[in-house]
Protein backbone atom coordinates (compact mmCIF):
# COMPACT_ATOMS: atom_id res chain seq x y z
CA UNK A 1 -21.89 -0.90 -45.91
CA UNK A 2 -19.75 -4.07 -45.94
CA UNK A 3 -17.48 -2.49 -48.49
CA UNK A 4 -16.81 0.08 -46.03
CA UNK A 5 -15.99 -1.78 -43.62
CA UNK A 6 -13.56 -3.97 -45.56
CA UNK A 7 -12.02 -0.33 -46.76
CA UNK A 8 -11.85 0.55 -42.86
CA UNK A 9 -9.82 -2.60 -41.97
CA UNK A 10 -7.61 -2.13 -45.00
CA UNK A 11 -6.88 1.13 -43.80
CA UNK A 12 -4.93 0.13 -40.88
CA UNK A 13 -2.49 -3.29 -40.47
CA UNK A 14 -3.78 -4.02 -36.95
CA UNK A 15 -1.01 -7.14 -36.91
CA UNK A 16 1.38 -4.10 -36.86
CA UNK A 17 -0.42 -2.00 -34.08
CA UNK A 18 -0.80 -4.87 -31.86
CA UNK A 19 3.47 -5.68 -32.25
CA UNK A 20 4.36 -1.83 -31.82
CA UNK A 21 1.75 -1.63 -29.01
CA UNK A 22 3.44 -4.91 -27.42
CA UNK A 23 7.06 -3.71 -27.51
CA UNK A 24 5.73 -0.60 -25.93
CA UNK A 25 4.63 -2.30 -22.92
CA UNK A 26 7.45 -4.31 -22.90
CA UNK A 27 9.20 -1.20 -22.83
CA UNK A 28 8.00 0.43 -20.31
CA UNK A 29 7.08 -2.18 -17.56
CA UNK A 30 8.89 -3.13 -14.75
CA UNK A 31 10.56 -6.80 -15.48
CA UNK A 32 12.19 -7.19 -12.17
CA UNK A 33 9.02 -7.13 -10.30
CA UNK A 34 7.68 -10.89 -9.47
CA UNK A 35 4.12 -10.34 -10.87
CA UNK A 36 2.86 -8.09 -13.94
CA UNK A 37 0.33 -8.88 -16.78
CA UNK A 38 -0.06 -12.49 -17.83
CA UNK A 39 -1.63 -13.76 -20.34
CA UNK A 40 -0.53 -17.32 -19.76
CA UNK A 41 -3.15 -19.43 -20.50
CA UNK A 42 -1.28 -22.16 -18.50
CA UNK A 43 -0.32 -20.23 -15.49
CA UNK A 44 -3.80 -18.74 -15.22
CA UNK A 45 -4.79 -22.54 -14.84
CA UNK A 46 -2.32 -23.42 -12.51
CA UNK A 47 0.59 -25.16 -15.06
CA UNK A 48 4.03 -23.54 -13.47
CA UNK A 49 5.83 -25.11 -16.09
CA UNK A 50 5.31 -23.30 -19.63
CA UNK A 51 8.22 -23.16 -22.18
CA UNK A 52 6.58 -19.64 -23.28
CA UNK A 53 6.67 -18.20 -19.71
CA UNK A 54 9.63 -15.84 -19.12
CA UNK A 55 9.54 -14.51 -22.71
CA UNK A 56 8.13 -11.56 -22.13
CA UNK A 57 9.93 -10.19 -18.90
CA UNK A 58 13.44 -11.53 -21.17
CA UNK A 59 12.37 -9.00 -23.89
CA UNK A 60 11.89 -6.16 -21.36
CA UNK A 61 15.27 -6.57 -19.61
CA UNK A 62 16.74 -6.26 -23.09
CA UNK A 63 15.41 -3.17 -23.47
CA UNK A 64 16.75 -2.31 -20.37
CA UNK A 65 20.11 -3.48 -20.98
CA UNK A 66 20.46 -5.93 -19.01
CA UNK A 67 21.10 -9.09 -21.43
CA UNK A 68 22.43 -11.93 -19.15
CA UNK A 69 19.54 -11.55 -17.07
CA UNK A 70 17.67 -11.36 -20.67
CA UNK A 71 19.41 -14.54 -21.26
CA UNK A 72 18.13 -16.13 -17.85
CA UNK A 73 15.00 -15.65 -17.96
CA UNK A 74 14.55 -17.34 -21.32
CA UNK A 75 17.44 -17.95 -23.37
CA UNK A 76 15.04 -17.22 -26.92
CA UNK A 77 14.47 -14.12 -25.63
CA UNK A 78 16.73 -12.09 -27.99
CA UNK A 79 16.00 -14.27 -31.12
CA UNK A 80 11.93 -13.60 -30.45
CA UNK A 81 12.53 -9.80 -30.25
CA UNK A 82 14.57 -9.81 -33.48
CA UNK A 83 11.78 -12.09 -35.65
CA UNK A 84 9.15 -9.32 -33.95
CA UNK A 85 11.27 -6.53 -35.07
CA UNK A 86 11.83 -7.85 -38.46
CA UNK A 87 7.86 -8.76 -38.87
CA UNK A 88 6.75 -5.72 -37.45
CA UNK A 89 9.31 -3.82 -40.60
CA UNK A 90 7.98 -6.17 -43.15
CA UNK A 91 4.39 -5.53 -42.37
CA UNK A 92 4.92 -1.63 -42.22
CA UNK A 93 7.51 -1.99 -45.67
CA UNK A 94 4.29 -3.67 -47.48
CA UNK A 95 1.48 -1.23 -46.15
CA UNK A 96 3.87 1.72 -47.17
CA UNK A 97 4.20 -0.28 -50.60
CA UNK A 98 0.70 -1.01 -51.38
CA UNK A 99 -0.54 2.76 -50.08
CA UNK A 100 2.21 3.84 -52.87
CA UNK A 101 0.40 1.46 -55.40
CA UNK A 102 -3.14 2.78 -54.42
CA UNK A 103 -2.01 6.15 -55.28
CA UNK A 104 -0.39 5.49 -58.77
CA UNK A 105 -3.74 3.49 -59.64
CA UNK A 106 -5.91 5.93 -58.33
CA UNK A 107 -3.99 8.65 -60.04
């Protein structure tokens, strides 16, 4: 039984799922209204100053064109969505690769 499960999680590169899913949402929501999903763990406690906050709503407006606002919000906004981007290809490159190598040892 553990086997399978091991097989299960090898399956799937859930580091990938939970970027794509991410940028999705980011996507989609709203970044110019005041409040939407935090997962701050300081601003759920009551910090107001957190040099993470603001990264999130600067990666939706750039998907909404809007990059001085982007900017604004926080200025590694644009740098953070291109090291997501580039780790979300290099997880998806090497789970294409090693399905490729399954299948040639497999036969």
């Amino acid at each position: 039984m553990f086997v399978k499960v091991i097989q299960y999680f090898k399956k799937y590169d859930y580091e990938a799922i939970f970027w794509l899913l991410a940028m999705a949402y980011l996507t989609f929501i709203n970044p110019y209204t005041p409040k939407h999903l935090d997962f701050c763990l300081f601003s759920l406690v009551g910090i107001e100053n957190c040099p993470g906050c603001g990264l999130g709503k600067s990666i939706s407006m750039i998907f909404h064109g809007d990059f001085v606002a982007s900017f604004n919000a926080h200025p590694l906004g644009i740098p953070a969505l291109f090291l997501i981007l580039k780790r979300i290809y290099k997880l998806i490159k090497n789970k294409i690769n090693l399905t490729k190598q399954m299948e040639v040892l497999n036969g």
